[in-house]
Structure formats: C-alpha cells, structure tokens
N, C-alpha and C. Protein backbone atom coordinates (compact mmCIF):
# COMPACT_ATOMS: atom_id res chain seq x y z
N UNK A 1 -100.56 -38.11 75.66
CA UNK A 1 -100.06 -39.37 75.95
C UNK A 1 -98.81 -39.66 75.18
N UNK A 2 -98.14 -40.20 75.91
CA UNK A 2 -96.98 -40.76 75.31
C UNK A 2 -96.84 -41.47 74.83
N UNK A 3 -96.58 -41.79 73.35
CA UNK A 3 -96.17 -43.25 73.03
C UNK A 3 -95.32 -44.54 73.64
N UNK A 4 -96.09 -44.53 73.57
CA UNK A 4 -94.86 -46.20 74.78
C UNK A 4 -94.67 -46.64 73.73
N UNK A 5 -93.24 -47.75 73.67
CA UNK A 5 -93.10 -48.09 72.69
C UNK A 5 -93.53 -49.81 72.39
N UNK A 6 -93.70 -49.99 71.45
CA UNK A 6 -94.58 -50.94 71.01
C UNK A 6 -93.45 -52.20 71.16
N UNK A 7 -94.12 -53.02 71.13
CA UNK A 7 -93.33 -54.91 71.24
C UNK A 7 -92.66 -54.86 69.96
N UNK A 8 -91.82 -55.36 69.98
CA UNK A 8 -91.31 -55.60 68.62
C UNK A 8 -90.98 -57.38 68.71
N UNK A 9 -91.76 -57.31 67.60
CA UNK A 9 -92.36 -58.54 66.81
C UNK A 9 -91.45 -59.29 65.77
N UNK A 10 -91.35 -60.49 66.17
CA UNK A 10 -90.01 -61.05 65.75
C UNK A 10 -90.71 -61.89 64.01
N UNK A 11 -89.90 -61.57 63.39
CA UNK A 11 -90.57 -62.56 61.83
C UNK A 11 -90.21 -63.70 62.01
N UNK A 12 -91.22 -63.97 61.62
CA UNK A 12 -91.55 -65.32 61.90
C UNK A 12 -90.93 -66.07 60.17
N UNK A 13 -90.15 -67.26 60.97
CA UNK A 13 -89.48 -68.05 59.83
C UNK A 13 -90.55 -69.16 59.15
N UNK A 14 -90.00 -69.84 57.93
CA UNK A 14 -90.46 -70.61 57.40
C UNK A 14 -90.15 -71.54 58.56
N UNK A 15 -91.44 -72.46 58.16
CA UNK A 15 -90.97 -73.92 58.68
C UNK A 15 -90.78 -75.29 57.77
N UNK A 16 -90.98 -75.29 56.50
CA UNK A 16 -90.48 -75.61 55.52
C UNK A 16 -88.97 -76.65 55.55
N UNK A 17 -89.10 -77.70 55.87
CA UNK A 17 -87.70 -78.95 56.01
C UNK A 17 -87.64 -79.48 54.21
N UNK A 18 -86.36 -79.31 54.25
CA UNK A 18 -86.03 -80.01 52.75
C UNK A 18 -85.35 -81.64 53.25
N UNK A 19 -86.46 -82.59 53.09
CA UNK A 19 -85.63 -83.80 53.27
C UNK A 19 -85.40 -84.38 52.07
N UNK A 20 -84.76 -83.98 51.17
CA UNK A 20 -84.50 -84.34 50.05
C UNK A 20 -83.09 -85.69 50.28
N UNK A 21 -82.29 -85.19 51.57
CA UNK A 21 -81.19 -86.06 51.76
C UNK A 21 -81.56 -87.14 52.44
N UNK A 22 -82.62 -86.90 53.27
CA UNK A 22 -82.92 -87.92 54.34
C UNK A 22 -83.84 -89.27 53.01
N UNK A 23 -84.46 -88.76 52.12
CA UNK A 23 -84.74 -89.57 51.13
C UNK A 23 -84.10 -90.35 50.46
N UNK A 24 -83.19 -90.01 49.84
CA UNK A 24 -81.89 -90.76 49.39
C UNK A 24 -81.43 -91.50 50.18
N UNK A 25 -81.06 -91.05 51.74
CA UNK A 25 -80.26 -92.24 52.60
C UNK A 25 -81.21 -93.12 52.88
N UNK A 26 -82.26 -93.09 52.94
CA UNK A 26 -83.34 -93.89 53.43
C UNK A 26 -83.77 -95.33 52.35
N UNK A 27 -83.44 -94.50 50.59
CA UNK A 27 -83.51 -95.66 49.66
C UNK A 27 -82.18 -96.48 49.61
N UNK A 28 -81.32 -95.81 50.03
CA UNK A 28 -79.61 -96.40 50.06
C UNK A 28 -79.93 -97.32 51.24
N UNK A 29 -80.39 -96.98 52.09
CA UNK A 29 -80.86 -98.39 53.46
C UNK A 29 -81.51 -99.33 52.81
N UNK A 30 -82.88 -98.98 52.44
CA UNK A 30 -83.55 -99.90 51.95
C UNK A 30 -82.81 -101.15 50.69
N UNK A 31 -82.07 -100.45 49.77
CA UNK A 31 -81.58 -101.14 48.61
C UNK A 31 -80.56 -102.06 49.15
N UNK A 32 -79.89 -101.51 50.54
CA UNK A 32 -78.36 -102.31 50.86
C UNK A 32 -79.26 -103.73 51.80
N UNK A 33 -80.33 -103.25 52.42
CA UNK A 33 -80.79 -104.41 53.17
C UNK A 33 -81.49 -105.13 52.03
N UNK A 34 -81.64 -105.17 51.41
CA UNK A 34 -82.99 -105.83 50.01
C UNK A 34 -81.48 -106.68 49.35
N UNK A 35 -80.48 -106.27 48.97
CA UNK A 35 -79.28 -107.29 48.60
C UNK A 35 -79.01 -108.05 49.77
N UNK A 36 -78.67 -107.72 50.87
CA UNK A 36 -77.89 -108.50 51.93
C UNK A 36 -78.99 -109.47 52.20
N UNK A 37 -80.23 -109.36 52.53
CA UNK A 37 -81.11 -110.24 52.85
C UNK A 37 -80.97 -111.52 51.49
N UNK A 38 -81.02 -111.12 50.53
CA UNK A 38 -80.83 -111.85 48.91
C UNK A 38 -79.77 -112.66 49.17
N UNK A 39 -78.39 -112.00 49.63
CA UNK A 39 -77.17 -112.60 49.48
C UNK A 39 -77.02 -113.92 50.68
N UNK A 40 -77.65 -113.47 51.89
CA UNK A 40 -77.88 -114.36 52.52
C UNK A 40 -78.29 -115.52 52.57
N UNK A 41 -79.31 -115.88 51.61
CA UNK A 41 -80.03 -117.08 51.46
C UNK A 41 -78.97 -118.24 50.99
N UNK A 42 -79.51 -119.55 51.50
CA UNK A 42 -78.65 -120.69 51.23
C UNK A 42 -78.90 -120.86 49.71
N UNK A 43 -77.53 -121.23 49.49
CA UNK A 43 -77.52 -121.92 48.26
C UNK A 43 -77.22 -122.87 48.17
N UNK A 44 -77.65 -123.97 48.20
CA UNK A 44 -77.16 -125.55 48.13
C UNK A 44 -77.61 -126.68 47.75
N UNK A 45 -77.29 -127.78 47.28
CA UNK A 45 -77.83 -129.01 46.43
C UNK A 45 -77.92 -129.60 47.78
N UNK A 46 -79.67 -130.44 47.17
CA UNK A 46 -79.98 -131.32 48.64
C UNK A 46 -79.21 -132.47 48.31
N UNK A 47 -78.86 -133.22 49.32
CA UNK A 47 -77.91 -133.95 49.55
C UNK A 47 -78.80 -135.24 49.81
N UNK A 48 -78.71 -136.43 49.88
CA UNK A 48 -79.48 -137.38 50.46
C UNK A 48 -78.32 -138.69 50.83
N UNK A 49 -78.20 -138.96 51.87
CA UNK A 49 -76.94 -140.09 52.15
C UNK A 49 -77.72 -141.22 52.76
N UNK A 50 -76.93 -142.21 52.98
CA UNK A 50 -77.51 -143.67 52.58
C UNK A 50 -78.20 -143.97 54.37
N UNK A 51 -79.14 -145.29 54.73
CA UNK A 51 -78.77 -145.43 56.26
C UNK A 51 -77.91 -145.57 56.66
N UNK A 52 -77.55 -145.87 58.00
CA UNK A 52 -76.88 -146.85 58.92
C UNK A 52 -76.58 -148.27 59.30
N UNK A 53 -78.01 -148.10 58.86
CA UNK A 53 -78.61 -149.81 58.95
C UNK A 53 -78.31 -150.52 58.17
N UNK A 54 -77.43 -152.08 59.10
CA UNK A 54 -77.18 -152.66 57.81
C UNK A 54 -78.06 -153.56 57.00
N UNK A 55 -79.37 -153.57 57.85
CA UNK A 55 -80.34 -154.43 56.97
C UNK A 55 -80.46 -153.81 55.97
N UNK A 56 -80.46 -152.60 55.45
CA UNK A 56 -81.50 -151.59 54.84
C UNK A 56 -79.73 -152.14 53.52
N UNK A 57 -79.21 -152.76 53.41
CA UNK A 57 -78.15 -152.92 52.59
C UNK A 57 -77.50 -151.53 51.84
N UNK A 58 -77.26 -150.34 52.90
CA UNK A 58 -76.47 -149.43 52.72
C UNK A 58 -75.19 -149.72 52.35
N UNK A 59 -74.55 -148.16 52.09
CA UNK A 59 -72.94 -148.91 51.72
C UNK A 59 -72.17 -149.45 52.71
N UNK A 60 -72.70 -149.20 53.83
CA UNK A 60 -71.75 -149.67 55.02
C UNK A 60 -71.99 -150.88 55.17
N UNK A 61 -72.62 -151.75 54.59
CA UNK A 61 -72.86 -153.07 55.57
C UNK A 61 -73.83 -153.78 55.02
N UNK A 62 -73.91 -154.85 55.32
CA UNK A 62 -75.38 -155.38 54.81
C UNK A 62 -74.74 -156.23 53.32
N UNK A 63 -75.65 -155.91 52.45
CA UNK A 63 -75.51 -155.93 50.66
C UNK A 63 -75.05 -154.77 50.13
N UNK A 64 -73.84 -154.06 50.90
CA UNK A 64 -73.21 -152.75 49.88
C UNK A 64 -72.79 -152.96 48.80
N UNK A 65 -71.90 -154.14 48.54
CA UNK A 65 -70.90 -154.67 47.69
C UNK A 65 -71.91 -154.79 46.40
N UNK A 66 -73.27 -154.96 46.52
CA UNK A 66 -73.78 -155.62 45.27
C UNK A 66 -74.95 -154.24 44.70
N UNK A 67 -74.82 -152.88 45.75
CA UNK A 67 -75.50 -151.76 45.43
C UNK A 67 -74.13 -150.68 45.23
N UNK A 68 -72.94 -150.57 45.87
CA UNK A 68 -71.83 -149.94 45.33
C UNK A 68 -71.36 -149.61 44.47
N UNK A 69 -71.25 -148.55 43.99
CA UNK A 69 -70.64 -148.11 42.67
C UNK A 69 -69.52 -146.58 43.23
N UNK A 70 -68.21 -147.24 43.17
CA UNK A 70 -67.15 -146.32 43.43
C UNK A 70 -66.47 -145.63 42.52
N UNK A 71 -66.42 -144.36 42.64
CA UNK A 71 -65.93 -143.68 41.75
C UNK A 71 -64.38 -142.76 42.24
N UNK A 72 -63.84 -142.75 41.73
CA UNK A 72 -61.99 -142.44 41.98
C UNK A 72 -61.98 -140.78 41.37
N UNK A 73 -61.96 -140.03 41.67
CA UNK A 73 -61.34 -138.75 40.82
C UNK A 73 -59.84 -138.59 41.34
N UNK A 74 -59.32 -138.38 40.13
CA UNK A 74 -57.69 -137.90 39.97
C UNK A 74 -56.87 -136.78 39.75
N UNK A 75 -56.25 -136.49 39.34
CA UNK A 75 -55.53 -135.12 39.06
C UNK A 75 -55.40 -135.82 37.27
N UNK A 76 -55.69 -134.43 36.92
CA UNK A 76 -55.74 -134.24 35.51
C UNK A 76 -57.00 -134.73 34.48
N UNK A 77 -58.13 -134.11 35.13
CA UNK A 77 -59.46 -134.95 34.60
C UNK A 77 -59.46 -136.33 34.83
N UNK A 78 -58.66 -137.18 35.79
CA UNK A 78 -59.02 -138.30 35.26
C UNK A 78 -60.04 -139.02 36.26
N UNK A 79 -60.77 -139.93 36.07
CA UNK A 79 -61.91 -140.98 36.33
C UNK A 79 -62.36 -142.08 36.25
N UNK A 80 -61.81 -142.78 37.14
CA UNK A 80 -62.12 -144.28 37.36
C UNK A 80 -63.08 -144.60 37.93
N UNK A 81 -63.91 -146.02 37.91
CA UNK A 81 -64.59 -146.16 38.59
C UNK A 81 -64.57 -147.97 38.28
N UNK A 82 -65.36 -148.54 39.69
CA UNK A 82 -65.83 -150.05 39.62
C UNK A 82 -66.98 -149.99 40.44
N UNK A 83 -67.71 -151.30 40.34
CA UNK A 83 -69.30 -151.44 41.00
C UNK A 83 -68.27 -152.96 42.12
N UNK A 84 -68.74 -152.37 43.16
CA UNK A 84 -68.69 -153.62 44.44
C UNK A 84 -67.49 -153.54 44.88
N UNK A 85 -66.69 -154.33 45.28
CA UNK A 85 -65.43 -153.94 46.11
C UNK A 85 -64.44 -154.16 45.42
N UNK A 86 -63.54 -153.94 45.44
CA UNK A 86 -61.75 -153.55 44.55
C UNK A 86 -61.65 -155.05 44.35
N UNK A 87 -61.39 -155.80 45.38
CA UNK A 87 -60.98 -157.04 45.03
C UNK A 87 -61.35 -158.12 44.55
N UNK A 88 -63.00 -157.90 44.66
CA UNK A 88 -63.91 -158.79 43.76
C UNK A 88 -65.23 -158.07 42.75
N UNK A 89 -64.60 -157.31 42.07
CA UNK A 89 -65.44 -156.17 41.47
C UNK A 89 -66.71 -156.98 40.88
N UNK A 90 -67.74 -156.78 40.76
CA UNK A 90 -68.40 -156.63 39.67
C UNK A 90 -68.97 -155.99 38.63
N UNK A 91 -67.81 -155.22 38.43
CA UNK A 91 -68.17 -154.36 37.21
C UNK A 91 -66.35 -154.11 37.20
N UNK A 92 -65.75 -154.02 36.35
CA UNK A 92 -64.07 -154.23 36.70
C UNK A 92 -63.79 -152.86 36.24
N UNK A 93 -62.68 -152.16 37.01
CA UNK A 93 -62.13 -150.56 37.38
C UNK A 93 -62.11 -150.47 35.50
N UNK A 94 -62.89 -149.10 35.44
CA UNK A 94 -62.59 -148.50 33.91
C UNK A 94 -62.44 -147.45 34.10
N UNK A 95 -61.86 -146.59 33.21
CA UNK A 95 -61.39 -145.05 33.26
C UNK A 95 -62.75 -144.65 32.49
N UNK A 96 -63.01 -143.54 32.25
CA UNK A 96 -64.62 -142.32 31.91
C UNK A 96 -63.82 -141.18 32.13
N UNK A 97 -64.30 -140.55 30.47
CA UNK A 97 -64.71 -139.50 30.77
C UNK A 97 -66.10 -138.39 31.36
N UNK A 98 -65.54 -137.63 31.30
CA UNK A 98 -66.53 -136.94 32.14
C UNK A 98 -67.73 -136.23 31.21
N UNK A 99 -69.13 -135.81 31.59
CA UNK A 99 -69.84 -135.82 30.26
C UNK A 99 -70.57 -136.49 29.76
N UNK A 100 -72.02 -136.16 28.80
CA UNK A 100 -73.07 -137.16 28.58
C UNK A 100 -72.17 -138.67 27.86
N UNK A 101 -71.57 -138.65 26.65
CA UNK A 101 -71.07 -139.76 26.45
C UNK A 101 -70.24 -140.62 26.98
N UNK A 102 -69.77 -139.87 28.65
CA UNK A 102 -68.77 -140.83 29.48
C UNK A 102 -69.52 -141.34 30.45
N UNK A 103 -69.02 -140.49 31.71
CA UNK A 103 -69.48 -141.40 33.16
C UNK A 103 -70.78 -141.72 33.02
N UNK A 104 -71.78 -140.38 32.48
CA UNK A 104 -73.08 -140.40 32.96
C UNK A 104 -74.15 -141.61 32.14
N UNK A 105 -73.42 -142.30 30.94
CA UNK A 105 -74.31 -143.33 29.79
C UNK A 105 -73.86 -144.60 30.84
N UNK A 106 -72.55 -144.22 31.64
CA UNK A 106 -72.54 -145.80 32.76
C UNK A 106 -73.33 -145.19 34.25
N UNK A 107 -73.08 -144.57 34.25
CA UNK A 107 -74.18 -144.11 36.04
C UNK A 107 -75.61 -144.82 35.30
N UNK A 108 -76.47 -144.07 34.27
CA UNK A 108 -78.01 -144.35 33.71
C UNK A 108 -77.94 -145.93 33.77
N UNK A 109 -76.84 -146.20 32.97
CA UNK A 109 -77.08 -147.54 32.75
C UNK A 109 -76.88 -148.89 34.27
N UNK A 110 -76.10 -148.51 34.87
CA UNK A 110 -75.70 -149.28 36.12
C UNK A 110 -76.93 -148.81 37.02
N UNK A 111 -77.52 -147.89 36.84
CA UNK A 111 -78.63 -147.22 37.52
C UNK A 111 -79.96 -148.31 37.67
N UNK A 112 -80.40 -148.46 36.40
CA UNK A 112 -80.84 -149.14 35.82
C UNK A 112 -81.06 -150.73 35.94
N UNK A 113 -79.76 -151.15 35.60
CA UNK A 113 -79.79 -152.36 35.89
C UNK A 113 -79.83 -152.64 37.60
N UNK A 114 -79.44 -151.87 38.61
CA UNK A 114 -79.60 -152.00 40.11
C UNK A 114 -81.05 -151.86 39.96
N UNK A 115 -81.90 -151.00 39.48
CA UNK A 115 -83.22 -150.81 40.44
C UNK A 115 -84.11 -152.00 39.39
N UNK A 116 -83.74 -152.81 38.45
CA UNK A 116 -84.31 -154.08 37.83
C UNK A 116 -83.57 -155.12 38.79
N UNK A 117 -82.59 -154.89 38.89
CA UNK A 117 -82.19 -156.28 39.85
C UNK A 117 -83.10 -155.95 41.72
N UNK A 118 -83.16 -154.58 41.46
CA UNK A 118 -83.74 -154.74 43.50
C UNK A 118 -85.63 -154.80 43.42
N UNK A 119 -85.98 -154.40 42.22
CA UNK A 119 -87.48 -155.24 41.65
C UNK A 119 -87.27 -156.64 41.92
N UNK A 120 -86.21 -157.03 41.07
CA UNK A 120 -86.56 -158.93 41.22
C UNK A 120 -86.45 -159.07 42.79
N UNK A 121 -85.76 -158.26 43.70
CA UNK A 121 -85.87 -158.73 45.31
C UNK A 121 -86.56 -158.52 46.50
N UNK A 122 -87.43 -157.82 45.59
CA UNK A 122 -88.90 -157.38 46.03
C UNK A 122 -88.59 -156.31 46.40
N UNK A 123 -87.90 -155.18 46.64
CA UNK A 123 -87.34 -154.36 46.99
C UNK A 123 -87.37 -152.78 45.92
N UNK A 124 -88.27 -152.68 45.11
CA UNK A 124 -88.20 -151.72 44.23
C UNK A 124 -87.96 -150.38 44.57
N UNK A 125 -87.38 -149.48 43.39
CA UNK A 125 -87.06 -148.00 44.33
C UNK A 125 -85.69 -148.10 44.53
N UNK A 126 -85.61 -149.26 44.81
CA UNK A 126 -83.62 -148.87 45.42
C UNK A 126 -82.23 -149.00 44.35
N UNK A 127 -82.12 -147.88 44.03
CA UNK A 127 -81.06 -147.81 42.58
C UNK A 127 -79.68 -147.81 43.38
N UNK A 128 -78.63 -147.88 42.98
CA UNK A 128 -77.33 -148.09 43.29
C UNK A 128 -76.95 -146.66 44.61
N UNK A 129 -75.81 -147.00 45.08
CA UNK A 129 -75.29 -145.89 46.31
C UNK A 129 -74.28 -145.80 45.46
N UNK A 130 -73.89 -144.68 45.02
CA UNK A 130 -72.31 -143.96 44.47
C UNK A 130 -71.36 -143.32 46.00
N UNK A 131 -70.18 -144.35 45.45
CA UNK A 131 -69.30 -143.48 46.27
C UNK A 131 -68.63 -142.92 45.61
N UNK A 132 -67.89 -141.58 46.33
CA UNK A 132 -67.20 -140.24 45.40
C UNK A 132 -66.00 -140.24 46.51
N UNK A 133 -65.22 -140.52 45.51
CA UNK A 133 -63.77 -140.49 46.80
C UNK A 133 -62.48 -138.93 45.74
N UNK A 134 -62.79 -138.29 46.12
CA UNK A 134 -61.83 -137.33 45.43
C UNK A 134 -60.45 -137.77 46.03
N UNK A 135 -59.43 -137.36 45.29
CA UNK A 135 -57.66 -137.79 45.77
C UNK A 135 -57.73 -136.21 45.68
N UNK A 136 -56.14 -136.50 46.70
CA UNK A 136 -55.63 -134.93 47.44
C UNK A 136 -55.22 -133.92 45.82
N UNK A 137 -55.23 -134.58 44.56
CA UNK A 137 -54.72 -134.19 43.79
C UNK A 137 -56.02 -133.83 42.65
N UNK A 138 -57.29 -134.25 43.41
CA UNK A 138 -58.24 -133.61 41.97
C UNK A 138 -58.22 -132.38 42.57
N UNK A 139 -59.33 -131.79 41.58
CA UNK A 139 -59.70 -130.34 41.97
C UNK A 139 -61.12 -130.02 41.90
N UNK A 140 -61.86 -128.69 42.53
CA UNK A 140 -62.82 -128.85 43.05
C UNK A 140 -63.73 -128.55 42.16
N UNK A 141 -63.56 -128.54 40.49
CA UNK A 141 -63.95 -128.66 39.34
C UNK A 141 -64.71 -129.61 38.99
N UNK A 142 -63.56 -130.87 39.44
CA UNK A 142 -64.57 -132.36 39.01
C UNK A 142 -65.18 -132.40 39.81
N UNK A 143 -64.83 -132.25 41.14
CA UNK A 143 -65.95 -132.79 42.42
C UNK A 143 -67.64 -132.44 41.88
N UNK A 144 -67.54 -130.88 41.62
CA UNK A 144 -68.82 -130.48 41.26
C UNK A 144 -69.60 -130.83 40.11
N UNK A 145 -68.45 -130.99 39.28
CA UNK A 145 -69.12 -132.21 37.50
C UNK A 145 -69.26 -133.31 38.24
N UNK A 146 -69.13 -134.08 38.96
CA UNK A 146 -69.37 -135.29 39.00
C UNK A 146 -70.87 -135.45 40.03
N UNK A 147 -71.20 -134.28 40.91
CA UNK A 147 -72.27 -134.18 41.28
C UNK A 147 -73.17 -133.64 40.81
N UNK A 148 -72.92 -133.13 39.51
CA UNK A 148 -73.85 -132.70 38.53
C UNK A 148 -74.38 -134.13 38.08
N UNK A 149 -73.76 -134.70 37.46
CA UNK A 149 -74.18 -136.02 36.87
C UNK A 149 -74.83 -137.06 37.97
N UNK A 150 -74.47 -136.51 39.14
CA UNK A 150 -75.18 -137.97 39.85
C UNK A 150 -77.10 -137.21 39.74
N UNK A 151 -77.22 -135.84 39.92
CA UNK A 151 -78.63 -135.14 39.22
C UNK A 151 -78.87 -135.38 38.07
N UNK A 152 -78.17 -135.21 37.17
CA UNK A 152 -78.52 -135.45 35.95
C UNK A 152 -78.55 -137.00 36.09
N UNK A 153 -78.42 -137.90 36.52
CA UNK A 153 -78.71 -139.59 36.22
C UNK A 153 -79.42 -140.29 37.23
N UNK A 154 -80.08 -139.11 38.10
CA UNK A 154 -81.28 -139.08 39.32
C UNK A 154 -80.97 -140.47 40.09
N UNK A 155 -79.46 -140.14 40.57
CA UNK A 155 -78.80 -141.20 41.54
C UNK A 155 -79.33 -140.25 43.15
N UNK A 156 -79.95 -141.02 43.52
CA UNK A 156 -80.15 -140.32 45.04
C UNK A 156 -79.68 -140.21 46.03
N UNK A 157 -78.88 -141.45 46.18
CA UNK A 157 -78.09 -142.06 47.11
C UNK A 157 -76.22 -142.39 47.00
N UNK A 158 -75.66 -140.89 47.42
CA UNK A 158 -74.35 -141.02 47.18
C UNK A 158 -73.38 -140.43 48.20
N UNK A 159 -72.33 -140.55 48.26
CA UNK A 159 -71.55 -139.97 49.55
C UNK A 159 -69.88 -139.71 49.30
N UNK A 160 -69.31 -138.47 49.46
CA UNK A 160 -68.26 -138.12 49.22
C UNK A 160 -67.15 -138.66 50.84
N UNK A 161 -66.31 -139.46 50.15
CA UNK A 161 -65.80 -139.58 50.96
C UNK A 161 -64.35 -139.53 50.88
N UNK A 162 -63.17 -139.55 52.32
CA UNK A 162 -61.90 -138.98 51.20
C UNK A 162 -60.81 -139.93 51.92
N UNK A 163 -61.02 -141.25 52.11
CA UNK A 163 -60.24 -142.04 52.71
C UNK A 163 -60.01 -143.16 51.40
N UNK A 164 -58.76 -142.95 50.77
CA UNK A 164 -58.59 -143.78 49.54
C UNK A 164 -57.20 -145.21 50.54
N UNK A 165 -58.25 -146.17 49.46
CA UNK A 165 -56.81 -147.66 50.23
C UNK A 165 -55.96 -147.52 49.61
N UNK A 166 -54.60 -148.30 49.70
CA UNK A 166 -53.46 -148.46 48.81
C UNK A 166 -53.90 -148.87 47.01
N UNK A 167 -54.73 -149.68 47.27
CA UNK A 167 -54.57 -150.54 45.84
C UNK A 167 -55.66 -149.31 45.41
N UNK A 168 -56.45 -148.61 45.63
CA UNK A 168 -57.31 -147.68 44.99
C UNK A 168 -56.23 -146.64 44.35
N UNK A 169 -55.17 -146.25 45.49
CA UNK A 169 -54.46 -145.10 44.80
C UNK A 169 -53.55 -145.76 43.43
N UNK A 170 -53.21 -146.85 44.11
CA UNK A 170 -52.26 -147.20 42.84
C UNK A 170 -53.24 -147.37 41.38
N UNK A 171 -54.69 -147.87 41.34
CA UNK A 171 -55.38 -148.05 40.45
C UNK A 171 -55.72 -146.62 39.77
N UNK A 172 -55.79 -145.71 40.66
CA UNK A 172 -55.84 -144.51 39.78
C UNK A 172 -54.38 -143.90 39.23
N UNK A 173 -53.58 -143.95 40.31
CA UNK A 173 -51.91 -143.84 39.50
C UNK A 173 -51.50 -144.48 38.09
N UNK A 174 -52.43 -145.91 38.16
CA UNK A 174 -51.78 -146.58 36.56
C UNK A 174 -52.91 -146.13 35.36
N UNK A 175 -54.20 -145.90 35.61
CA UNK A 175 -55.19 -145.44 34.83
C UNK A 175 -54.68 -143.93 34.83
C-alpha cells in the first residue's frame, strides 16, 4: 500500500485577546462622563421676588413705599441707599460701606424694625423688599457682595433692577 498522504493540520493559534487598551479607554469614558455630568449641574442662589399684587403691599404698588429699601451701587465701591421713595424718604439717602460693619448692621437693623412694624399690622413674617439697582458703571463684584448680604441678613424679598431716575443718578454722582 501506498502511503497517501496525510491532511496536513493547521496549528492552531492562541485565542488569548489582550484588552489591556480597551480598559484604559473605557476608564477615560467613564472619568470624562463622571466630570461632565458634575460640571453640568446648576449652580445658583434661590432667588425669591416679591408679588404682583398690590394688596399683598409689594414693591410695585400697594404699601411699597413703607416696605422699600433701595439700594444704588456705583462705580468705585460706592453704596447708597434710602428706605421708601427718593422724594419723601423715610430713612434719608446714606452712603455704606460694604461688609459686616456697613450695609449689612443697616439691612439687620431696617430688617428688623419692618417685620416689628408689620407684627403691629397684624401682618407678621413680612420684613422689608430690597431693591438692587446696579449703574452701568458698577461691577459685577458688588452686585454679588451685595447679594451675599441680603443671605447673610435673611432678607427674602429683593429684586435687581437696572432702570435708575435722574435724581437717583445724580444722588449717587454727589455721594
């Protein structure tokens, strides 16, 4: 008999995968989505603004004049403020600094005396509305000190607004 010749038999390879790279890219995914998801989240101070209503004696209407407390920011640190309206203040335009021994010993204190005066009107709970009028010339330094302090003097009720009258600008021009 003849030898026939035999199959030839192929070697057989490892099957052996090195995912050593696919590991690495896989923690580089994981780590870049674990920041971006992080970076995403809001960051922001709750805000609380006054009604509409003018019964409810918001700043718009009603009894604003006698819960109002306006505050002026200027160019060059500076800070004015009066309680009720420009022309018949009750509390008359003073300059403050900024800081526990400035604005914030008159915010506590005007604070204060509003939510004892809205007790006597049966009305308890309701402490003063701050208005925040920045000029084209502060910077966005004070804006944020000055909303620090309305937290720090647990004013709840305040509103940035950026429509200044004549006699306001000139009152911060001469202060």
């Amino acid at each position: 008999m003849k030898n026939l010749p035999q199959k030839v038999r192929s070697k057989k390879l490892s099957s052996i995968v090195d995912l050593t790279a696919m590991v690495s890219v896989s923690f580089l995914l994981i780590i870049f989505f674990m920041v971006t998801i992080e970076l995403r989240k809001n960051k922001a101070m709750a805000l609380s603004l006054p009604d509409n209503d003018s019964r409810t004696c918001g700043w718009r209407g009603g009894c604003g004049e006698n819960r109002s407390y306006t505050i002026l920011l200027g160019d060059d640190n500076k800070l004015v403020s009066y309680m009720g309206l420009l022309e018949v203040p009750k509390v008359a335009p003073k300059k403050f600094e900024y800081g526990k021994d400035g604005i914030r010993q008159e915010l506590l204190k005007q604070n204060k005396n509003m939510l004892n005066y809205s007790a006597q009107l049966g009305r308890p709970g309701r402490g003063m509305v701050v208005i925040i009028k920045p000029s084209k010339k502060s910077n966005f330094k004070n804006l944020v000190d000055i909303l620090d302090e309305m937290a720090i003097a647990d004013i709840s009720t305040y509103v940035i607004v950026n429509d200044f009258s004549p006699e306001e600008s000139k009152l911060l021009a001469s202060n």
